[in-house]
C-alpha atoms as a PDB file:
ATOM      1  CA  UNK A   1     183.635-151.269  -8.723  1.00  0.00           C
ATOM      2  CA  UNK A   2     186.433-149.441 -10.304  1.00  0.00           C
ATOM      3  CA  UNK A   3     186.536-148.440 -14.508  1.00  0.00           C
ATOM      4  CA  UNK A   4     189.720-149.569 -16.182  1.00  0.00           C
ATOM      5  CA  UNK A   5     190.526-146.619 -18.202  1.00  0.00           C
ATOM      6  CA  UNK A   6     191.980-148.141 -21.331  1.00  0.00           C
ATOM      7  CA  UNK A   7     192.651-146.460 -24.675  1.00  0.00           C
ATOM      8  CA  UNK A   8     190.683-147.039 -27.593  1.00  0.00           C
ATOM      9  CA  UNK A   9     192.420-147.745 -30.749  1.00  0.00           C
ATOM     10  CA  UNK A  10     191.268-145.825 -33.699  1.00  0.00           C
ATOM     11  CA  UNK A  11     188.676-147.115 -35.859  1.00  0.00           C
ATOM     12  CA  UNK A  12     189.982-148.385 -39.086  1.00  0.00           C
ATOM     13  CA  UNK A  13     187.669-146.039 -41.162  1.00  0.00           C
ATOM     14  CA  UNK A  14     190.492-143.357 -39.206  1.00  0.00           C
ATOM     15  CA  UNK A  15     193.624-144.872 -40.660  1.00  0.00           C
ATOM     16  CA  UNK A  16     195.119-142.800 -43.285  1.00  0.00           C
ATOM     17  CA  UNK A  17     194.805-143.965 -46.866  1.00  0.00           C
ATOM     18  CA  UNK A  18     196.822-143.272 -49.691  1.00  0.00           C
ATOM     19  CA  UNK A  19     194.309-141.784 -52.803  1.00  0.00           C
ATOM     20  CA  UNK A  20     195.066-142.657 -56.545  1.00  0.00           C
ATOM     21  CA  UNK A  21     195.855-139.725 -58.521  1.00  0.00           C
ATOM     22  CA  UNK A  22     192.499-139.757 -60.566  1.00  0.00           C
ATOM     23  CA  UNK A  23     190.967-139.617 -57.082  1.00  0.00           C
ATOM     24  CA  UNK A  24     193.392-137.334 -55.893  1.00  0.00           C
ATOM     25  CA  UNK A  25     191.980-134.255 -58.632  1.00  0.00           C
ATOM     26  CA  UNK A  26     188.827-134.876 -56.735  1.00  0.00           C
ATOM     27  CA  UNK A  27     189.069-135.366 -53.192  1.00  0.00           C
ATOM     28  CA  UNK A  28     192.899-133.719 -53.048  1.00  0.00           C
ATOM     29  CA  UNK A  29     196.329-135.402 -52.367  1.00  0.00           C
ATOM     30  CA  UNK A  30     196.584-138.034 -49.541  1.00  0.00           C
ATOM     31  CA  UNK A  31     197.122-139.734 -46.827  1.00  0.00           C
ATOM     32  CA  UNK A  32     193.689-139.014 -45.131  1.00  0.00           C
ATOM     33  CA  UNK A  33     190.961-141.326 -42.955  1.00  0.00           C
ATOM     34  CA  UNK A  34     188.866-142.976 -45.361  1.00  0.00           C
ATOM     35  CA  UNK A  35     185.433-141.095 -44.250  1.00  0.00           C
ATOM     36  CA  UNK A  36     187.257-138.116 -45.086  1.00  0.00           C
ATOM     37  CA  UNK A  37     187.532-139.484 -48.959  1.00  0.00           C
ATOM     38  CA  UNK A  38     183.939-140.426 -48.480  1.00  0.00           C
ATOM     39  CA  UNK A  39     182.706-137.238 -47.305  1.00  0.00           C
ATOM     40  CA  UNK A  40     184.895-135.120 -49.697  1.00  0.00           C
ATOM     41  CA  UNK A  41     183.569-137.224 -52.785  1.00  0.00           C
ATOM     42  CA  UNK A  42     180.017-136.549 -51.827  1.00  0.00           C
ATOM     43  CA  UNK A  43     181.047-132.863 -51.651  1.00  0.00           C
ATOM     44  CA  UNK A  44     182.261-133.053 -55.512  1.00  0.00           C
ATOM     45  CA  UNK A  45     178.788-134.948 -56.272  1.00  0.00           C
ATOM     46  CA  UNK A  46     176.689-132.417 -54.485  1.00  0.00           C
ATOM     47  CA  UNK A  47     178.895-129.121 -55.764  1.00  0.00           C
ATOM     48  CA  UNK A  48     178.582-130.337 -59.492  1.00  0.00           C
ATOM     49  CA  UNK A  49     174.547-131.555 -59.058  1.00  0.00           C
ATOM     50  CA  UNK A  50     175.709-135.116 -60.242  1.00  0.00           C
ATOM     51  CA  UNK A  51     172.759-137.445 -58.775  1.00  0.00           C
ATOM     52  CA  UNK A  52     170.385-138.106 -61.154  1.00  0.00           C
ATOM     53  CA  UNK A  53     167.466-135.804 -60.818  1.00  0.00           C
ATOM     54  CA  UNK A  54     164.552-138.649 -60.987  1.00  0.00           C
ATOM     55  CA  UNK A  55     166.310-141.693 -58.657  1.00  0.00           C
ATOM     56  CA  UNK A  56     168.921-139.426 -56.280  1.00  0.00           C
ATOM     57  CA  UNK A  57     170.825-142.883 -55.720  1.00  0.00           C
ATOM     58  CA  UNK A  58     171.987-142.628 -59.270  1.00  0.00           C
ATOM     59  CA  UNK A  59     175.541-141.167 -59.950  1.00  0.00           C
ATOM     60  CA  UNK A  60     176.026-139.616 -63.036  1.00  0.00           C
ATOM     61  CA  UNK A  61     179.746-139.283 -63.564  1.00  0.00           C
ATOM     62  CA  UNK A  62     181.252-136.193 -65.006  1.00  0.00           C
ATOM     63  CA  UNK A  63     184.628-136.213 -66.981  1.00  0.00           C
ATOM     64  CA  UNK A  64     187.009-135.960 -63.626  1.00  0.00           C
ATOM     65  CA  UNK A  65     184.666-138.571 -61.910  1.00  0.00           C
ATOM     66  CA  UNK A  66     184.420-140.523 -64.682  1.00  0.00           C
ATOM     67  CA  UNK A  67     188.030-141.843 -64.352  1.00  0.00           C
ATOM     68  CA  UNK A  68     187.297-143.064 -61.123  1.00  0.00           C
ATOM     69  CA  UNK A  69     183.660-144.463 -61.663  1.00  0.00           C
ATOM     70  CA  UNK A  70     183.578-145.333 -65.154  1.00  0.00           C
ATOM     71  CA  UNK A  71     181.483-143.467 -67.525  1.00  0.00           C
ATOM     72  CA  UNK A  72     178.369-145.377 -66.655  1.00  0.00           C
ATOM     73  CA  UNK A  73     175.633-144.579 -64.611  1.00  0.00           C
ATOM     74  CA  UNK A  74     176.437-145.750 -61.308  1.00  0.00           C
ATOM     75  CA  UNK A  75     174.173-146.935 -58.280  1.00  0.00           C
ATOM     76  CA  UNK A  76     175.279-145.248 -54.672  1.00  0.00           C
ATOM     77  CA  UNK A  77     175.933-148.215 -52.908  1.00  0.00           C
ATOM     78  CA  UNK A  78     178.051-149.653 -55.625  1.00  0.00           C
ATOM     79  CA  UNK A  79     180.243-146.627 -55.859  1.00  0.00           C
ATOM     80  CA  UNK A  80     181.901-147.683 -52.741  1.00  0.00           C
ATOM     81  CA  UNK A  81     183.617-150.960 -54.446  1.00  0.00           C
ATOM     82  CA  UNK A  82     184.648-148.609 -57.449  1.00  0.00           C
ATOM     83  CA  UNK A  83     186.233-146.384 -54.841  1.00  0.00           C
ATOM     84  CA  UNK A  84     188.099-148.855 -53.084  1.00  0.00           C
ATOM     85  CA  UNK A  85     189.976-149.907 -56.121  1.00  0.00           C
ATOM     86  CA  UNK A  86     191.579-146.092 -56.462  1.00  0.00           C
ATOM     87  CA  UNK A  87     192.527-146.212 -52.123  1.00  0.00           C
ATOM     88  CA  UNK A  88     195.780-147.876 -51.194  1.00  0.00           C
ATOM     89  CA  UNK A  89     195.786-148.550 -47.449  1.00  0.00           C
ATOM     90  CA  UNK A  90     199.201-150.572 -46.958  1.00  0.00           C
ATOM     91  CA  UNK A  91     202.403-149.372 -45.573  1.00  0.00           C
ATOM     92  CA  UNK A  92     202.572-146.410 -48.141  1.00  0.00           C
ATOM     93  CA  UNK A  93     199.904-144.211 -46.737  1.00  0.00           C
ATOM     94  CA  UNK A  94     201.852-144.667 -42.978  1.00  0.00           C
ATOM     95  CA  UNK A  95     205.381-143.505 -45.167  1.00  0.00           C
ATOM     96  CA  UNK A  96     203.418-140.726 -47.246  1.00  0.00           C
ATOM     97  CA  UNK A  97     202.541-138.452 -43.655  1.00  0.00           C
END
């Protein structure tokens, strides 16, 4: 029994987005893989001690963060759907490299 040695194609999470500029003072200028966003965000949350001290889960925006989040308190899990509105994954990332 023979392998077929096939190429994988690149998880979507590894396509290059485009950033918004509000998300771009926090994570830096795009195109770059979405996890890269995600990790670089968490970065800015960690650096600038911006989880709520009693329930970690809890975003508390600061000014810069703010623009992206809303000033609000924000759950982790629902950050991602504020985060998606500020990533632009169409042909423009592709044009921007």
């Amino acid at each position: 029994m023979t392998k077929k040695t096939t190429t994988k194609k690149p998880s979507a999470f590894m396509k290059p987005v485009q950033v918004s500029d509000a998300l771009a003072e926090i994570v830096g200028a795009g195109p770059m893989p979405r996890t890269e966003v995600t990790k670089k965000l968490w970065d800015y949350i960690k650096k600038h001690k911006l989880q709520d001290k009693d329930n970690k889960r809890n975003i508390v925006p600061d000014q810069k963060l703010s623009k992206v989040l809303g000033n609000s308190t924000i759950d982790m899990f629902k950050m991602t759907s504020k985060l998606s509105k500020h990533i632009n994954s169409g042909e423009m990332a592709a044009s921007k490299k």
